[in-house]
C-alpha atoms as a PDB file:
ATOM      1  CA  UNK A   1     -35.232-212.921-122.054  1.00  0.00           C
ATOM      2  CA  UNK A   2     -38.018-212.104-119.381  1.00  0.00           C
ATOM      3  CA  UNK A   3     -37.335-214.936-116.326  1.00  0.00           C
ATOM      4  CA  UNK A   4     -39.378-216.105-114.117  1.00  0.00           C
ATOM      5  CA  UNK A   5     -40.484-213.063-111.893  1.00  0.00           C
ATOM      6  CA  UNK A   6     -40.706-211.022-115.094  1.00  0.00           C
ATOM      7  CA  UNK A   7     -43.660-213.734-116.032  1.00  0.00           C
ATOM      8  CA  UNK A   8     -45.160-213.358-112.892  1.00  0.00           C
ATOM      9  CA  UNK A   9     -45.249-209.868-112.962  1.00  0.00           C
ATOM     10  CA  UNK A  10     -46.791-210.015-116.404  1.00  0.00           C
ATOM     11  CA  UNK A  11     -49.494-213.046-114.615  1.00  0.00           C
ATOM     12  CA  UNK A  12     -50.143-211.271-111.677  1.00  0.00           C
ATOM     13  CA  UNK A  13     -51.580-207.895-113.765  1.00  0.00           C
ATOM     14  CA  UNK A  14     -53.429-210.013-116.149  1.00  0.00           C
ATOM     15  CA  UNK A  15     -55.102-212.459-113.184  1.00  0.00           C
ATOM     16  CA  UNK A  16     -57.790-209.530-112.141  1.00  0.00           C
ATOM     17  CA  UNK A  17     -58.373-208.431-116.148  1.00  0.00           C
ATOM     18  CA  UNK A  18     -58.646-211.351-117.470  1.00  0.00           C
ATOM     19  CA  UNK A  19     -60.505-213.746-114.459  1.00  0.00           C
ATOM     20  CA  UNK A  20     -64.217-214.337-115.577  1.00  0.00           C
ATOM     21  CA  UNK A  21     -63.706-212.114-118.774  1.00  0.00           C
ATOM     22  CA  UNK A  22     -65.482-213.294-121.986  1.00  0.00           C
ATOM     23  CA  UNK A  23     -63.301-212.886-124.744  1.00  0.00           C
ATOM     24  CA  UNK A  24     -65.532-211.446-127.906  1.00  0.00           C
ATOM     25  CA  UNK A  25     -63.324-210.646-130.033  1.00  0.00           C
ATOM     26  CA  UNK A  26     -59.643-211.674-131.514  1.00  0.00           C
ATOM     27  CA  UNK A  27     -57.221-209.923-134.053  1.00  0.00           C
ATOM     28  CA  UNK A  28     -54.506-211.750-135.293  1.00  0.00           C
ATOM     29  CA  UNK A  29     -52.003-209.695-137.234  1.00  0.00           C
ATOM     30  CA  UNK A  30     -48.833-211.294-137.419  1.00  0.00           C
ATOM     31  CA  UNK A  31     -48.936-215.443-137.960  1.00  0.00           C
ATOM     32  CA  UNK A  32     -45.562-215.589-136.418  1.00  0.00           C
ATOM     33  CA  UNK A  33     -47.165-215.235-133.008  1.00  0.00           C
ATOM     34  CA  UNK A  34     -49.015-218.413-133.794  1.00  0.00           C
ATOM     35  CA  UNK A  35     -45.529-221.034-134.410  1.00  0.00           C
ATOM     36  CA  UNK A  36     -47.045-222.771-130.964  1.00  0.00           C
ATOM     37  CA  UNK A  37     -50.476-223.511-132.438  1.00  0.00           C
ATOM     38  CA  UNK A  38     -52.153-226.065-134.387  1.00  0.00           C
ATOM     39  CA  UNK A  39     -54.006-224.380-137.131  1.00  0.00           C
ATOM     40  CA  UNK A  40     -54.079-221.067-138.378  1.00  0.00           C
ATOM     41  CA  UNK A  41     -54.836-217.859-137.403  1.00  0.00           C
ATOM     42  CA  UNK A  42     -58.925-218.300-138.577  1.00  0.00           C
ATOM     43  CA  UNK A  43     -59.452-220.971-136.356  1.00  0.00           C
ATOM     44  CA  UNK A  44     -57.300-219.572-133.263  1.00  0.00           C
ATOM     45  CA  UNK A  45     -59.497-216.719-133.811  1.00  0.00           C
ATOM     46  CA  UNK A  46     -62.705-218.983-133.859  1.00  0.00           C
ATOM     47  CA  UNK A  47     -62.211-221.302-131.135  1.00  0.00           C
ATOM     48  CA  UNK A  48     -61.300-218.186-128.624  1.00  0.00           C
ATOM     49  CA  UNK A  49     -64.408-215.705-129.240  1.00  0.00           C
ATOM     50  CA  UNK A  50     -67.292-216.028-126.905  1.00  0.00           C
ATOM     51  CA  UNK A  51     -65.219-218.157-124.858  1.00  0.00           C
ATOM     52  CA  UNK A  52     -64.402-217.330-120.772  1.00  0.00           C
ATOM     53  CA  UNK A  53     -61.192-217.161-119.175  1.00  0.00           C
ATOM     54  CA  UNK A  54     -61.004-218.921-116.004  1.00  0.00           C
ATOM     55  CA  UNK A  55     -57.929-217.837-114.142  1.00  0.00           C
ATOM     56  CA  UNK A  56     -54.281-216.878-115.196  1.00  0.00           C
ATOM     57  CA  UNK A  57     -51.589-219.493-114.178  1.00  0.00           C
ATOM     58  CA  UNK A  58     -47.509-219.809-114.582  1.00  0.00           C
ATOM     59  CA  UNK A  59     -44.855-222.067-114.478  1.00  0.00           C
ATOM     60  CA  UNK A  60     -41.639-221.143-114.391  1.00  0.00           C
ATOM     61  CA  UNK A  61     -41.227-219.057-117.722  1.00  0.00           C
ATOM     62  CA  UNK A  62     -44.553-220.084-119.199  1.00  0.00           C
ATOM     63  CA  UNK A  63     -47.810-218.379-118.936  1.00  0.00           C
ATOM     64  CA  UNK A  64     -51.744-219.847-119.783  1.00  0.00           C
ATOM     65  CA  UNK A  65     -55.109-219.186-119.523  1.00  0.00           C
ATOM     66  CA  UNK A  66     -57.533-222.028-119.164  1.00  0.00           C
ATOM     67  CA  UNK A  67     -60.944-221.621-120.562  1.00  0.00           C
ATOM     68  CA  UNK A  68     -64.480-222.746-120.036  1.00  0.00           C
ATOM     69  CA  UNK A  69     -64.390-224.930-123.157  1.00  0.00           C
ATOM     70  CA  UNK A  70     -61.895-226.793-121.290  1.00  0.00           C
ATOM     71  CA  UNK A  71     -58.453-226.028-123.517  1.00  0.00           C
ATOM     72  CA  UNK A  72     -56.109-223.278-122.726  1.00  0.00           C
ATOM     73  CA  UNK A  73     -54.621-220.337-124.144  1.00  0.00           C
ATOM     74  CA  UNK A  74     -50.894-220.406-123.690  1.00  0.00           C
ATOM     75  CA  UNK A  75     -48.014-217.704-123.886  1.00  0.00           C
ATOM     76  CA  UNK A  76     -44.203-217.962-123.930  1.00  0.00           C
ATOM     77  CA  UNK A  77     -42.635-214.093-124.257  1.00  0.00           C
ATOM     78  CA  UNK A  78     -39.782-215.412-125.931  1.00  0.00           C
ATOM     79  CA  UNK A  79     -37.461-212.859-125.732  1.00  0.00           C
ATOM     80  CA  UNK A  80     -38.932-209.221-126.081  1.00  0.00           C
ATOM     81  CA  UNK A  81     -42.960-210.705-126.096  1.00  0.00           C
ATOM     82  CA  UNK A  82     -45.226-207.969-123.802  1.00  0.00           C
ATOM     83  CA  UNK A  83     -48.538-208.874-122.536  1.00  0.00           C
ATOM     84  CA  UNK A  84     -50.349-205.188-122.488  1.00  0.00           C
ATOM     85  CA  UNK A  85     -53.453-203.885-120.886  1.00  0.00           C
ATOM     86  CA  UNK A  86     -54.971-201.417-123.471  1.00  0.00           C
ATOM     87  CA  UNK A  87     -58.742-199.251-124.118  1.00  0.00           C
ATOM     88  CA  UNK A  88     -60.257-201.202-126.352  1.00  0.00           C
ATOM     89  CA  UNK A  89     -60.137-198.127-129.015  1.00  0.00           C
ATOM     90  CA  UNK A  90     -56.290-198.200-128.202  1.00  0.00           C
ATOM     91  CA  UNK A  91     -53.906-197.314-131.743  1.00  0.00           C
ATOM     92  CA  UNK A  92     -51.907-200.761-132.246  1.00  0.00           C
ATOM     93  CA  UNK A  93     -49.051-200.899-130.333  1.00  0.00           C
ATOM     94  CA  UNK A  94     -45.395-201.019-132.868  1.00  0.00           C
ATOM     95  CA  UNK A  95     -45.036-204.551-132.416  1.00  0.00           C
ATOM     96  CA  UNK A  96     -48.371-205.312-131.987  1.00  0.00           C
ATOM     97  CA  UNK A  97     -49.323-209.482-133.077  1.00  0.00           C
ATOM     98  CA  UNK A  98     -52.119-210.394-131.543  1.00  0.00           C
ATOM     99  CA  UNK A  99     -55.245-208.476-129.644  1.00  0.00           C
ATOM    100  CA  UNK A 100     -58.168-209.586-127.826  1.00  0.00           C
ATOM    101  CA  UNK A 101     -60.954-207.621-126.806  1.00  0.00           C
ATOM    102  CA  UNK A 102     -62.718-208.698-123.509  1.00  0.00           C
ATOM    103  CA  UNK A 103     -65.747-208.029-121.556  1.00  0.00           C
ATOM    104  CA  UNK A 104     -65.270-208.041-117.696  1.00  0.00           C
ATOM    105  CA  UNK A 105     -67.793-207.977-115.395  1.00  0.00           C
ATOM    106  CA  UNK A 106     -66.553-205.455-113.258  1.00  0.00           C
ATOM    107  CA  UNK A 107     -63.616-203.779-115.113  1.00  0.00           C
ATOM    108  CA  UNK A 108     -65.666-203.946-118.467  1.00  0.00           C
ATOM    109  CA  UNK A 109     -64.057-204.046-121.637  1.00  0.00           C
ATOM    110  CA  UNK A 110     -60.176-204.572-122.302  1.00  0.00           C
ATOM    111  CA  UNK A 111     -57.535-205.007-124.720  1.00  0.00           C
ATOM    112  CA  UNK A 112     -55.282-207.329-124.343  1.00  0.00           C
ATOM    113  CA  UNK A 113     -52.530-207.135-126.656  1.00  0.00           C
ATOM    114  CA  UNK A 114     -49.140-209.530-127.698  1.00  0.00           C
ATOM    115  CA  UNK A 115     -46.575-207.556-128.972  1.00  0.00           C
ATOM    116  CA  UNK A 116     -43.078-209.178-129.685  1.00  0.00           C
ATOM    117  CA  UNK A 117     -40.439-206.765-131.413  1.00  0.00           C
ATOM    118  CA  UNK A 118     -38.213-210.067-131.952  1.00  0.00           C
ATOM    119  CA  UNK A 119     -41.292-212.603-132.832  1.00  0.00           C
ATOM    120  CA  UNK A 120     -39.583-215.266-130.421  1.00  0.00           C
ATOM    121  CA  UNK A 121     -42.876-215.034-128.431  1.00  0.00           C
ATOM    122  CA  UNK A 122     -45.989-217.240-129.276  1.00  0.00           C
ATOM    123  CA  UNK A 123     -49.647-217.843-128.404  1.00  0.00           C
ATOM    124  CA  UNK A 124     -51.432-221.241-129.313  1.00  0.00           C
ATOM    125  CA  UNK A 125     -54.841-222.682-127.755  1.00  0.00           C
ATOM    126  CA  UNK A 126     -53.743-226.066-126.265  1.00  0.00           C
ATOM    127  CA  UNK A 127     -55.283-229.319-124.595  1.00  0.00           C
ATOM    128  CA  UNK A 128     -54.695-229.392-120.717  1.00  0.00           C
ATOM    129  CA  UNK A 129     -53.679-233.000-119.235  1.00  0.00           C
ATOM    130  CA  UNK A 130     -53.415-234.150-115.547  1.00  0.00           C
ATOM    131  CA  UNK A 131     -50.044-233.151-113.999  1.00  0.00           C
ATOM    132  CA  UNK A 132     -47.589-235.973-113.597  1.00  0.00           C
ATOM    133  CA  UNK A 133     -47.943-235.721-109.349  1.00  0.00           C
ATOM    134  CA  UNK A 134     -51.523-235.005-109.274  1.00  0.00           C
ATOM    135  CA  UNK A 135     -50.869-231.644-107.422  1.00  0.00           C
ATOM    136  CA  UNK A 136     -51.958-227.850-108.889  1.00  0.00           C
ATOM    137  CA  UNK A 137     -50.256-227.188-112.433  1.00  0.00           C
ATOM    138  CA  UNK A 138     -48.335-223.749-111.161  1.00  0.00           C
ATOM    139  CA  UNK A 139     -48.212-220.406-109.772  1.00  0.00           C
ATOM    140  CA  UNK A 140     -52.241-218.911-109.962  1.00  0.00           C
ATOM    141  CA  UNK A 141     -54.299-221.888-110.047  1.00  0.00           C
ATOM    142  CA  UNK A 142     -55.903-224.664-107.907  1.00  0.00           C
ATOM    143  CA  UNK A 143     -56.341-227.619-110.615  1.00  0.00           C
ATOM    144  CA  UNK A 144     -53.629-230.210-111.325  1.00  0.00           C
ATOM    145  CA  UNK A 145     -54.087-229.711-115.268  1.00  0.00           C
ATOM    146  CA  UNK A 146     -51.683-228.196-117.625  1.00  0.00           C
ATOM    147  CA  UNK A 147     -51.247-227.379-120.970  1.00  0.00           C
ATOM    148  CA  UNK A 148     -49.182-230.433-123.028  1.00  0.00           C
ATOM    149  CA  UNK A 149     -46.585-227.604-123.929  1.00  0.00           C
ATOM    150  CA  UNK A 150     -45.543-227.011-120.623  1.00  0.00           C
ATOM    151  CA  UNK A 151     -45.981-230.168-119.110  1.00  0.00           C
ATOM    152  CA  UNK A 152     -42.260-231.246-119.567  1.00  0.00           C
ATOM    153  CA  UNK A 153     -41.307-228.149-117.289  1.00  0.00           C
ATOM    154  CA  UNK A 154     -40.179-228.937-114.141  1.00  0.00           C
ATOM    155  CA  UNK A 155     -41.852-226.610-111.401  1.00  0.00           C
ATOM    156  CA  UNK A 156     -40.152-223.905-110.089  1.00  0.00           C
ATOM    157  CA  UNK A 157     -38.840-222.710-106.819  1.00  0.00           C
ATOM    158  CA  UNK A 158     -41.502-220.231-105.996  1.00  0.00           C
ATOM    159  CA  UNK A 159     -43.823-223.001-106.558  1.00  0.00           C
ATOM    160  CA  UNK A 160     -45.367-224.667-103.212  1.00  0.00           C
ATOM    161  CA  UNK A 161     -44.933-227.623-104.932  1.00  0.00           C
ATOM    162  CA  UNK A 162     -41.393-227.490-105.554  1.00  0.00           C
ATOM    163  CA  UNK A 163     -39.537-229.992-103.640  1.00  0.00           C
ATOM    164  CA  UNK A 164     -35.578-229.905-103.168  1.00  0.00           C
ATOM    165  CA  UNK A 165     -34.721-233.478-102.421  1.00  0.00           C
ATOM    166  CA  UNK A 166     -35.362-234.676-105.950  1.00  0.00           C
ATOM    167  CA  UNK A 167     -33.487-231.736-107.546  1.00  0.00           C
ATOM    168  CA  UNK A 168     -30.537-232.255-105.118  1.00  0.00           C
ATOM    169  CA  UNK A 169     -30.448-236.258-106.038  1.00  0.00           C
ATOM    170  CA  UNK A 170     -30.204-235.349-109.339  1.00  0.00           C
ATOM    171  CA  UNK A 171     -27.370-232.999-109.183  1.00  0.00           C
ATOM    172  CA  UNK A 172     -25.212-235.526-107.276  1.00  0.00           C
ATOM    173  CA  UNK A 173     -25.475-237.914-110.308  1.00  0.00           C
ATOM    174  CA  UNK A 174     -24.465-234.695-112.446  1.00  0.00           C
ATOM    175  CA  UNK A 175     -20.683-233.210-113.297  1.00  0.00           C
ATOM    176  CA  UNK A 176     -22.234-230.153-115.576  1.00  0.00           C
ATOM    177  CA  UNK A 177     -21.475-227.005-114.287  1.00  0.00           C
ATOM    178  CA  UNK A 178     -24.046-225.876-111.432  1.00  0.00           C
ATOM    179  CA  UNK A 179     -25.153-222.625-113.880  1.00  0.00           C
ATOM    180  CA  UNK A 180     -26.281-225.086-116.213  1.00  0.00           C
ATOM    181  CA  UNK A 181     -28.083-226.969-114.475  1.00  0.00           C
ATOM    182  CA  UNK A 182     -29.459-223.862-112.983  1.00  0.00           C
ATOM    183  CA  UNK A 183     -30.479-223.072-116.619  1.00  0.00           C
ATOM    184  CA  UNK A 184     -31.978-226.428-117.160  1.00  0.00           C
ATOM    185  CA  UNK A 185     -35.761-225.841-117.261  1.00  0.00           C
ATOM    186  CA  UNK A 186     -36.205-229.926-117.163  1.00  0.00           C
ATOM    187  CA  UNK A 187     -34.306-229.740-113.871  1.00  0.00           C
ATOM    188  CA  UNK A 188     -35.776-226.243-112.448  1.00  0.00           C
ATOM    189  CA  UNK A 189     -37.508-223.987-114.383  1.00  0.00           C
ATOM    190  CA  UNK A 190     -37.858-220.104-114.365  1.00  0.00           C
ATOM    191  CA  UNK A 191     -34.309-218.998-113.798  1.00  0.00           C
ATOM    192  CA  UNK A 192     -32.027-217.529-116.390  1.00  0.00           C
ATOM    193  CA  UNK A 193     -29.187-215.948-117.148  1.00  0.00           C
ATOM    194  CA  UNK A 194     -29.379-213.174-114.596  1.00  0.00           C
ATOM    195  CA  UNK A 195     -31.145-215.000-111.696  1.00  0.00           C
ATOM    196  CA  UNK A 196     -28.455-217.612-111.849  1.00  0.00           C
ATOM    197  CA  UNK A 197     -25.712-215.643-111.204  1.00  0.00           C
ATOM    198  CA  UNK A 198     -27.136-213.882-109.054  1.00  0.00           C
ATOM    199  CA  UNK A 199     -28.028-217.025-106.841  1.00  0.00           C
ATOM    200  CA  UNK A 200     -24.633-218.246-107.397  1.00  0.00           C
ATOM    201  CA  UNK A 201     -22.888-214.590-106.409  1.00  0.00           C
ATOM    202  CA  UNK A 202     -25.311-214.779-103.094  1.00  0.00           C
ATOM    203  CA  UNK A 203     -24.324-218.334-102.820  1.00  0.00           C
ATOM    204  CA  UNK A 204     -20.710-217.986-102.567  1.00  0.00           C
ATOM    205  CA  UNK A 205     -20.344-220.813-105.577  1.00  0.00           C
ATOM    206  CA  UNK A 206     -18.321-220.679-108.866  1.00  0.00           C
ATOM    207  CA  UNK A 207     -20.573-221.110-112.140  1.00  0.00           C
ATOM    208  CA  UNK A 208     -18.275-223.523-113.734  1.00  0.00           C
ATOM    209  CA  UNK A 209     -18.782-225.793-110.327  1.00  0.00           C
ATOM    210  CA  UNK A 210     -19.572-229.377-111.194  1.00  0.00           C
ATOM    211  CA  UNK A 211     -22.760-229.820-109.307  1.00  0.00           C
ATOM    212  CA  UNK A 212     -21.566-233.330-108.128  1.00  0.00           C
ATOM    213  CA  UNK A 213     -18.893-231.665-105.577  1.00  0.00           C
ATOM    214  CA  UNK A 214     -21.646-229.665-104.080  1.00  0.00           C
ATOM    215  CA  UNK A 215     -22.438-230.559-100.814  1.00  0.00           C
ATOM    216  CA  UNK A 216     -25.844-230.830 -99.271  1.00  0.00           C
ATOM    217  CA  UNK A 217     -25.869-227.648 -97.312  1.00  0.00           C
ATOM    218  CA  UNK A 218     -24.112-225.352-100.357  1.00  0.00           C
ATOM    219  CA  UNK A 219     -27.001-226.919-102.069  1.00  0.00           C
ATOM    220  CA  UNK A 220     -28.968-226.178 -99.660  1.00  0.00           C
ATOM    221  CA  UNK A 221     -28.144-222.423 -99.670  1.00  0.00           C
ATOM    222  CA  UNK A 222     -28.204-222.077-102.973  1.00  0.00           C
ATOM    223  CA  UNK A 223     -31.715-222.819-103.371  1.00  0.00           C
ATOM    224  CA  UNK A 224     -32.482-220.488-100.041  1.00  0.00           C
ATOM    225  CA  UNK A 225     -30.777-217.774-102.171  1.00  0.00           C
ATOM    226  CA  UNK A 226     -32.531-218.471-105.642  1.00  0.00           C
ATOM    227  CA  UNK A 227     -35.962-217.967-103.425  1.00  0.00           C
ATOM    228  CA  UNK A 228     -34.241-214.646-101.992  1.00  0.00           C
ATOM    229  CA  UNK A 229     -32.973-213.438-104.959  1.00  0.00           C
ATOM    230  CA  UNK A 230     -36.587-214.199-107.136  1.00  0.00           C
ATOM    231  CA  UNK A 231     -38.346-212.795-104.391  1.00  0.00           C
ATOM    232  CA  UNK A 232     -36.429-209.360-104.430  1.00  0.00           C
ATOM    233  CA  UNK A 233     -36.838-209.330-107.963  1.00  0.00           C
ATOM    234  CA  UNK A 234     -40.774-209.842-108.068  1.00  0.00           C
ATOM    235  CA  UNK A 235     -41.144-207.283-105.641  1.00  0.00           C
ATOM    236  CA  UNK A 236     -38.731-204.779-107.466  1.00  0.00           C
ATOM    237  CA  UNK A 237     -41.162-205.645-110.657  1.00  0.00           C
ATOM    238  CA  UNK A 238     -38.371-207.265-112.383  1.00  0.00           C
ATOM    239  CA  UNK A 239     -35.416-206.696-114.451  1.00  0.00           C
ATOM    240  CA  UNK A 240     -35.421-204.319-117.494  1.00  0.00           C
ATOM    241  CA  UNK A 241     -32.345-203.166-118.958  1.00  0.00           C
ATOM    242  CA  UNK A 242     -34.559-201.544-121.845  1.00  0.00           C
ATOM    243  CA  UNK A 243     -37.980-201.193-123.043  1.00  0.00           C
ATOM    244  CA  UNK A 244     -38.836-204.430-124.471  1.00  0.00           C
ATOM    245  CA  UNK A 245     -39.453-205.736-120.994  1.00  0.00           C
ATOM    246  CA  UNK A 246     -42.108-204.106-119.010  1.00  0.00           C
ATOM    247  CA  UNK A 247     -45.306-205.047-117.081  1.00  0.00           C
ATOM    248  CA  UNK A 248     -48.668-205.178-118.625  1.00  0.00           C
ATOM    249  CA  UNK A 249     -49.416-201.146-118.105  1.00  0.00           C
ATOM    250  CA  UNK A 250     -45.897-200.671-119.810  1.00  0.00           C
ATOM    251  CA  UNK A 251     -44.044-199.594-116.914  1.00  0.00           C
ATOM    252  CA  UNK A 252     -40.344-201.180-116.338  1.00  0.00           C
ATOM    253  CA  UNK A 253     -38.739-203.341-113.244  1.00  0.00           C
ATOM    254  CA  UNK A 254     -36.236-201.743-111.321  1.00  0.00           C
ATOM    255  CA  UNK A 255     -33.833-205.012-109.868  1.00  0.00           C
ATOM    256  CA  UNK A 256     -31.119-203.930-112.163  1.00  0.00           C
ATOM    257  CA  UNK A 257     -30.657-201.079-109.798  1.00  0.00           C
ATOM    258  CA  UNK A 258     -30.074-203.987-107.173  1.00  0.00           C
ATOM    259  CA  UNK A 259     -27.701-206.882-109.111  1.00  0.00           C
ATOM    260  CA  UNK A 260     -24.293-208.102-107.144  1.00  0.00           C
ATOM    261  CA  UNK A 261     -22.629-209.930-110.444  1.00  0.00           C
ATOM    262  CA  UNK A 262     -24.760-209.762-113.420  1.00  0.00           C
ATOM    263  CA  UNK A 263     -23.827-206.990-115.721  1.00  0.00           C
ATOM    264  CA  UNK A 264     -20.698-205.753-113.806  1.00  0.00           C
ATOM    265  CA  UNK A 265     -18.068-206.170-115.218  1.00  0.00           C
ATOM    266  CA  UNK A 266     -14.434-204.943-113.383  1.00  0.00           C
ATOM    267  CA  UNK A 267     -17.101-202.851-110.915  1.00  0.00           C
ATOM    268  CA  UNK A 268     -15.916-203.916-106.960  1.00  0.00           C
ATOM    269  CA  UNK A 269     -17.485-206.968-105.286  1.00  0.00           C
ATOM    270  CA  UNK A 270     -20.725-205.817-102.968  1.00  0.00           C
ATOM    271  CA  UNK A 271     -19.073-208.029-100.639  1.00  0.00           C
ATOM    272  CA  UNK A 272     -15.208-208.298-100.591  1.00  0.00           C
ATOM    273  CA  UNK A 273     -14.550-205.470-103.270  1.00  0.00           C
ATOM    274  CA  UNK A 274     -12.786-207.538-105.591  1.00  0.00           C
ATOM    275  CA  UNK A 275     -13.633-206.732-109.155  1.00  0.00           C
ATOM    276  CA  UNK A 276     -16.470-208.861-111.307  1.00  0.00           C
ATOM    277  CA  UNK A 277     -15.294-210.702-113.920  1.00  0.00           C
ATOM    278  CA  UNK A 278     -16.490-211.818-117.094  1.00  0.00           C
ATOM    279  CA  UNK A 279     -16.117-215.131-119.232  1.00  0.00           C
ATOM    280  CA  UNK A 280     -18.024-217.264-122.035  1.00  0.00           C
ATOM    281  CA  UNK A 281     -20.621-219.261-121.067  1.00  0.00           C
ATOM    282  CA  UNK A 282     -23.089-221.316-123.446  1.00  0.00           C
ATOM    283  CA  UNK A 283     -23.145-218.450-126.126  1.00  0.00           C
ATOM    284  CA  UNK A 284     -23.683-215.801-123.493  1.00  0.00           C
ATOM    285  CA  UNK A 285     -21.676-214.996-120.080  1.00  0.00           C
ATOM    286  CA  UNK A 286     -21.199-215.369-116.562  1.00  0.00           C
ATOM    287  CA  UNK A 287     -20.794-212.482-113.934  1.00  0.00           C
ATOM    288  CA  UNK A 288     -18.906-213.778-111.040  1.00  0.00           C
ATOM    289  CA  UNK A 289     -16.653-212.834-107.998  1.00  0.00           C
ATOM    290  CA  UNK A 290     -12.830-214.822-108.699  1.00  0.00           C
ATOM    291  CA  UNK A 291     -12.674-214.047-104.558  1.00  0.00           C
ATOM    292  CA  UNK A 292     -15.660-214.696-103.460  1.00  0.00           C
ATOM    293  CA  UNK A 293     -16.763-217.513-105.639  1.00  0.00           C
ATOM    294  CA  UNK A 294     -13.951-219.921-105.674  1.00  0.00           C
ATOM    295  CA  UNK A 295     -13.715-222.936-108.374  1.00  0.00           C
ATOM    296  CA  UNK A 296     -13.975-226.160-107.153  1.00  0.00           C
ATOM    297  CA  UNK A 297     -11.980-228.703-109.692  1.00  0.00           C
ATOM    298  CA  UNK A 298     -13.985-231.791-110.302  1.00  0.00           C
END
């Protein structure tokens, strides 16, 4: 599933596309890009044509578009969803869902396309409420409003906003295993699978570590190497492992060429050489250094 600099990867090449574009015309082939919205595909195709996009904001795994008429266009990419920059004469993509055809003022016209080979992904036109702490609503824009769908996601830790001292209260009062709490996206959004053991490896602690017996300064560090760790991967364009994850001109990431723990099974520790191991984890699994990342007992 795309995480968090995947998204803002994906934001970041629609922001100068889509900023000040007048959408004037929608396609909706697939309804099961629509399981978000309220209504159907006629009036999703209605209320967006002749409508302008504003800016192109994120939080954590979540992407939207607010609009002059004062709602929002939101996107999740579930687990395979691409946003794609196309001609507008472009042949459909395979998994093409949804495309919208906009005018920009200086780029001229575009297609934007949702494709989603798994149909996890979605796109619904939302209202946009004030943000619980009055501050800007994410990654991209200025205003404290955000869509209702993404309103109970906590910020993330790319986001200026993001403040530590809550989130380490919080895990003092918890005994759940620090990766998932890490995984919580009502704690801290944007990180997944890969990103949290990646942290963790960097971090020196054991997923299965209650995140009560952390102290302040592992917590501390952990959070400094979540930052590190996202802000590698945004600058290596992400991760792909294959081709359902690319940026909006199709082109992959390239942090899998830099992981520690994720994905490496038996290969020798970066760091002490010991082999990676292994194990179950909440229907998926943890990569994680026996040496380096020793388990604290609760």
């Amino acid at each position: 599933m795309p995480e968090l600099p995947e998204v803002e990867v994906v934001r970041a090449g629609l922001a100068p596309a889509l900023t000040g574009a007048v959408i004037t015309g929608v396609s909706v082939l697939d309804d099961r890009a629509l399981t978000r919205h309220v209504g159907n595909a006629a009036s999703f195709e209605a209320e967006l044509s002749g409508t302008t996009v504003i800016g192109v904001a994120r939080r954590g795994k979540f992407l939207w578009f607010p609009l002059t008429s004062g709602r929002a266009v939101v996107g999740h990419l579930g687990m395979s969803g691409q946003m794609l920059l196309r001609e507008p004469g472009a042949v459909p993509e395979r998994h093409e869902r949804v495309r919208l055809i906009v005018d920009h003022p200086e780029h001229g016209e575009l297609a934007v396309v949702f494709a989603d080979q798994r149909t996890f992904g979605s796109l619904a036109i939302d209202e946009l409420i004030p943000t619980a702490d009055t501050l800007p609503a994410g990654w991209g824009t200025t205003t404290a409003l955000i869509p209702t769908q993404v309103s109970h996601i906590a910020r993330d830790p790319m986001d200026e906003a993001f403040a530590l001292a809550p989130v380490r209260a919080r895990l003092a009062r918890t005994d759940s295993a620090i990766k998932r709490v890490l995984l919580d996206q009502g704690m801290v959004s944007g990180i997944g699978n890969i990103y949290a053991d990646e942290s963790l490896w960097a971090a020196r602690i054991h997923p299965e570590t209650p995140a009560s017996r952390l102290s302040t300064r592992a917590v501390n560090r952990l959070f400094a190497e979540v930052r590190v760790v996202l802000e590698k991967a945004l600058a290596e364009g992400g991760t792909s492992f294959d081709a359902q994850y690319v940026n909006v001109n199709g082109q992959a990431g390239y942090f899998a060429h830099s992981l520690n723990a994720y994905g490496r099974t038996d290969q020798a520790c970066a760091r002490c050489g010991s082999p990676i191991r292994r194990a179950k984890f909440m229907n998926r699994s943890s990569f994680f250094c026996p040496q380096c990342q020793r388990k604290r007992s609760s």
